[in-house]
C-alpha atoms as a PDB file:
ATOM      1  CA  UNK A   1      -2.973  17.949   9.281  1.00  0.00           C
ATOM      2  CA  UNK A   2      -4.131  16.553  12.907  1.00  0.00           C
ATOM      3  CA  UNK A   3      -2.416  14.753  15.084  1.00  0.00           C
ATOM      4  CA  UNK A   4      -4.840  11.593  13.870  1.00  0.00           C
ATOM      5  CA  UNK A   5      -4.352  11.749  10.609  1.00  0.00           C
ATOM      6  CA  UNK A   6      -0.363  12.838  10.430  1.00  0.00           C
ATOM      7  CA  UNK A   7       0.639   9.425  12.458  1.00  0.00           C
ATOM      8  CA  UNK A   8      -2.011   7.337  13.693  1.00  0.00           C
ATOM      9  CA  UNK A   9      -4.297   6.669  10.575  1.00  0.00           C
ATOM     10  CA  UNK A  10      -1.130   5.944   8.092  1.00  0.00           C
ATOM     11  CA  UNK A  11       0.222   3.740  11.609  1.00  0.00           C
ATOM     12  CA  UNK A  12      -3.148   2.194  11.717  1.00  0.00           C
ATOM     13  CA  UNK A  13      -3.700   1.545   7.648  1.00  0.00           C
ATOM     14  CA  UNK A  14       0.256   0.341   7.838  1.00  0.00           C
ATOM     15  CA  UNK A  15      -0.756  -2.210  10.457  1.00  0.00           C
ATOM     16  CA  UNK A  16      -3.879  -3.512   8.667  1.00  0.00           C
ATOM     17  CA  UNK A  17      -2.091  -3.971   5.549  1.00  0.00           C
ATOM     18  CA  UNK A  18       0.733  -5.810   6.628  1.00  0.00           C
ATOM     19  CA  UNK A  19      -1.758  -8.077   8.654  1.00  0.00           C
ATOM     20  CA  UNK A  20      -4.025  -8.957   5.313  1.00  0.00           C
ATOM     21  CA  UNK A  21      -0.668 -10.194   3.607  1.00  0.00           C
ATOM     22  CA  UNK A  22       0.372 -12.391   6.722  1.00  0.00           C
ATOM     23  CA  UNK A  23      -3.058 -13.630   6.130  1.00  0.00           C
ATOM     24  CA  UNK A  24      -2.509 -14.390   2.580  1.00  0.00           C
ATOM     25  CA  UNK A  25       0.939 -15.973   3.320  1.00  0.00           C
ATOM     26  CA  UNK A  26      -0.618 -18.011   6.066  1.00  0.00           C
ATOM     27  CA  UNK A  27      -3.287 -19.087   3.859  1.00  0.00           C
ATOM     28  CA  UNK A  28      -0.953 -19.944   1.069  1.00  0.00           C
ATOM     29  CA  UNK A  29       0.976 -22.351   3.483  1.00  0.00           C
ATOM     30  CA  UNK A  30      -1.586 -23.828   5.060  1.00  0.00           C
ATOM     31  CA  UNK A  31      -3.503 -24.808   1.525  1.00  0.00           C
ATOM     32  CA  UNK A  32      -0.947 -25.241   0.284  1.00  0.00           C
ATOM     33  CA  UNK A  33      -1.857 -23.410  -3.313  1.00  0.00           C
ATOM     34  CA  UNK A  34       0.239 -22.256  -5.995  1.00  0.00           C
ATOM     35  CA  UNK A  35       0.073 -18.369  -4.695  1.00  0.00           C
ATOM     36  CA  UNK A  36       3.050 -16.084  -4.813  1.00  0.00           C
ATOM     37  CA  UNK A  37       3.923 -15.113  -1.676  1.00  0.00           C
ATOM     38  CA  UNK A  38       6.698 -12.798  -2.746  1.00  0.00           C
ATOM     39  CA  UNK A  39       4.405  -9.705  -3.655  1.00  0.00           C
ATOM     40  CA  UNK A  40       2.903 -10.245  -0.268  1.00  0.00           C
ATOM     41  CA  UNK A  41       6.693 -10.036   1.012  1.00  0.00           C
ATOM     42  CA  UNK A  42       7.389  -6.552  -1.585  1.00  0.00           C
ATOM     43  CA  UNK A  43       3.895  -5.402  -0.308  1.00  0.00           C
ATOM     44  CA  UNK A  44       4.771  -5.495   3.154  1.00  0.00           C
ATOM     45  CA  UNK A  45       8.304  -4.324   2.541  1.00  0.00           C
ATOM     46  CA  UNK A  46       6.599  -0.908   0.681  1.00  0.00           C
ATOM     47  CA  UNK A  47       4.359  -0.357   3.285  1.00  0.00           C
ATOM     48  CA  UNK A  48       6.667  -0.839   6.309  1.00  0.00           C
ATOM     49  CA  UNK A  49       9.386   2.071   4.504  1.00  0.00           C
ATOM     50  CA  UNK A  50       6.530   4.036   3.108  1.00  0.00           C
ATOM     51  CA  UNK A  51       5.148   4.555   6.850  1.00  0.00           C
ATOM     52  CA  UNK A  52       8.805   5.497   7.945  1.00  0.00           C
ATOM     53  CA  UNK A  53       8.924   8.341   5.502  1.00  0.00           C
ATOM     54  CA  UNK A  54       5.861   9.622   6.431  1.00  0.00           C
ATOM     55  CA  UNK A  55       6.367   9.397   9.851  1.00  0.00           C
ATOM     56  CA  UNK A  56       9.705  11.202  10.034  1.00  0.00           C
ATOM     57  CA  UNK A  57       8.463  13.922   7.898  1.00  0.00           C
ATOM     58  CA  UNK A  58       5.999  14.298  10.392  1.00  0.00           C
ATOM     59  CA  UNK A  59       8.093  14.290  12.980  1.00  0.00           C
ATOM     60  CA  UNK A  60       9.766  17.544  11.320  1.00  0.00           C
ATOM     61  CA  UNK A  61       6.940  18.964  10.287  1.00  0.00           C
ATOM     62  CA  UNK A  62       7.125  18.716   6.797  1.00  0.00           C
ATOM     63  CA  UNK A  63       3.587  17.141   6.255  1.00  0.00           C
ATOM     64  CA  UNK A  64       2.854  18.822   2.389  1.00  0.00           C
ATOM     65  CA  UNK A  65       5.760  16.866   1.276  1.00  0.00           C
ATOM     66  CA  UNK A  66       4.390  13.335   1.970  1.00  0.00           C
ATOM     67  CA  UNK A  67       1.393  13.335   0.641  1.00  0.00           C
ATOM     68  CA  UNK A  68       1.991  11.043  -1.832  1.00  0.00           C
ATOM     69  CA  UNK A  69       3.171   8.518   0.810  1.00  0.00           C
ATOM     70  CA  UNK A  70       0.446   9.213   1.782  1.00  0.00           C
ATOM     71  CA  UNK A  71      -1.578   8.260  -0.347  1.00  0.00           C
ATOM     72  CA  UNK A  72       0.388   5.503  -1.344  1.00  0.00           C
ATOM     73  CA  UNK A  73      -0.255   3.535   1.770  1.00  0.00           C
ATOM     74  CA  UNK A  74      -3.992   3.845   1.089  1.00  0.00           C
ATOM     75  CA  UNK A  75      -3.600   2.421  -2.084  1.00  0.00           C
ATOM     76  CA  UNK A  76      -1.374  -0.319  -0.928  1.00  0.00           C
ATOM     77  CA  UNK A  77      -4.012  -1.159   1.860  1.00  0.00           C
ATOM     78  CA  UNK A  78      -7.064  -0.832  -0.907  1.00  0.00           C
ATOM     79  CA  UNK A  79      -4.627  -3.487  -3.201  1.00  0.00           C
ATOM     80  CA  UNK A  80      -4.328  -5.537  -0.516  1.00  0.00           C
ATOM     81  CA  UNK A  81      -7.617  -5.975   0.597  1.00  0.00           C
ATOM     82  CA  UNK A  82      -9.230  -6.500  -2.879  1.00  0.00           C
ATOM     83  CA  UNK A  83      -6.637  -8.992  -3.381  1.00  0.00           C
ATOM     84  CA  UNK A  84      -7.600 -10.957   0.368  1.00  0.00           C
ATOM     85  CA  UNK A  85     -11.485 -10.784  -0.791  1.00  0.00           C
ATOM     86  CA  UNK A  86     -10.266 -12.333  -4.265  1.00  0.00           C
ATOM     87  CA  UNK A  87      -8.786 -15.443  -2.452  1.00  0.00           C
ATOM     88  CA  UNK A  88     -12.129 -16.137  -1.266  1.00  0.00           C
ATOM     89  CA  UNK A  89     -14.534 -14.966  -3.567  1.00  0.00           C
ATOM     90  CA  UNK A  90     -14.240 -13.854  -7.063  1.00  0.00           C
ATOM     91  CA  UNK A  91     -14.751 -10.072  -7.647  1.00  0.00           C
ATOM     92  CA  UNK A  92     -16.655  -9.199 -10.826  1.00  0.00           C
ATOM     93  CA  UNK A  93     -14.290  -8.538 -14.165  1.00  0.00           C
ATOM     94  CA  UNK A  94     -14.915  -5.087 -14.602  1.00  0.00           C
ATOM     95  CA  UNK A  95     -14.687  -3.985 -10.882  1.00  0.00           C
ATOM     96  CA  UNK A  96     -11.251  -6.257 -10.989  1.00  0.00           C
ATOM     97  CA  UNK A  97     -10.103  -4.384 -14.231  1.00  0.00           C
ATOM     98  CA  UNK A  98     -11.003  -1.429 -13.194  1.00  0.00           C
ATOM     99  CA  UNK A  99      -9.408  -1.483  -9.771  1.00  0.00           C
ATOM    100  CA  UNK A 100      -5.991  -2.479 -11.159  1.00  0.00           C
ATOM    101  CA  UNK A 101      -6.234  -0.011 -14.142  1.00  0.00           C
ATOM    102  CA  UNK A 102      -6.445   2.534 -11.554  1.00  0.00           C
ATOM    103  CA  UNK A 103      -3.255   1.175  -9.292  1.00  0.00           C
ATOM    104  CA  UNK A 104      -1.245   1.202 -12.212  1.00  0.00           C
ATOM    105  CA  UNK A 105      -2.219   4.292 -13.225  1.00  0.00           C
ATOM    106  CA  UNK A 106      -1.486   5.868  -9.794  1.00  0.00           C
ATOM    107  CA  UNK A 107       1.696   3.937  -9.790  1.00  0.00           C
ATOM    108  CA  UNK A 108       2.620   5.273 -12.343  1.00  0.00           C
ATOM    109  CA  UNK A 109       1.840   8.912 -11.579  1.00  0.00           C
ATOM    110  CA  UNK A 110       4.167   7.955  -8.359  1.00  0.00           C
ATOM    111  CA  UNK A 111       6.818   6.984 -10.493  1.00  0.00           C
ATOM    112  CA  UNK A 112       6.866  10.106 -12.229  1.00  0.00           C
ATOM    113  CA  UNK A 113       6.817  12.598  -8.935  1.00  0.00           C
ATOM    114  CA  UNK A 114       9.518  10.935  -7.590  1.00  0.00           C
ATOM    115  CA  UNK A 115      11.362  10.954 -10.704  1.00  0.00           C
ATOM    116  CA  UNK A 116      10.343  14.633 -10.131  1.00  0.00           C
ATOM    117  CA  UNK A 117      11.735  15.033  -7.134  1.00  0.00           C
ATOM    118  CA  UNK A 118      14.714  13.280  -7.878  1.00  0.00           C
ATOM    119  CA  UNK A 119      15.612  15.652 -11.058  1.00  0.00           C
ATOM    120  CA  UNK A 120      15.121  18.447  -8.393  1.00  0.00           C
ATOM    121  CA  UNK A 121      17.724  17.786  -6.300  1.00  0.00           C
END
């Protein structure tokens, strides 16, 4: 993996995604609507310790083994975002549904590697 994308694009993604939900906090306080602002808060949270992971195993060269970190910060960046365009404008139902069917189902694919990985050690 390049220099680019090892630190740089996760860094960058990381950064964009933890903007959109200071957005959507912002926008909560200023309208003062009945938005949670806690999963912005978890989202953030994720992100922020997913990004360390990958970039220490970087750092040590261990690239293969955070790929699913990887990956997981482009999801959490492609949640985000649909969830900033849905404050403003309503998606369709079926690109909504499919979208979060999707998430879930890579959570939960995540949730079983690391249970994985856990059992391992």
């Amino acid at each position: 993996m390049n220099k680019f994308g090892g630190i740089y694009f996760p860094l960058i993604i990381s950064i964009s995604t933890t903007l959109l939900n200071v957005l959507m906090i912002l926008q909560t306080i200023i309208s003062r609507k009945n938005y949670d602002i806690f999963s912005n808060v978890f989202v953030i949270i994720i992100v922020i310790f997913l990004y360390l992971i990958n970039y220490n195993a970087i750092r040590m060269k261990n690239e293969r083994k955070v790929r699913l970190e990887y990956y997981g910060i482009l999801a959490l960046f492609a949640v985000s975002l649909m969830r900033f365009v849905n404050r403003f404008t309503i998606l369709p139902f079926y690109i909504n549904m499919t979208s979060v069917i999707l998430f879930v189902g890579f959570g939960i694919f995540a949730i079983i590697i690391a249970v994985i990985r856990i059992m391992r050690r």
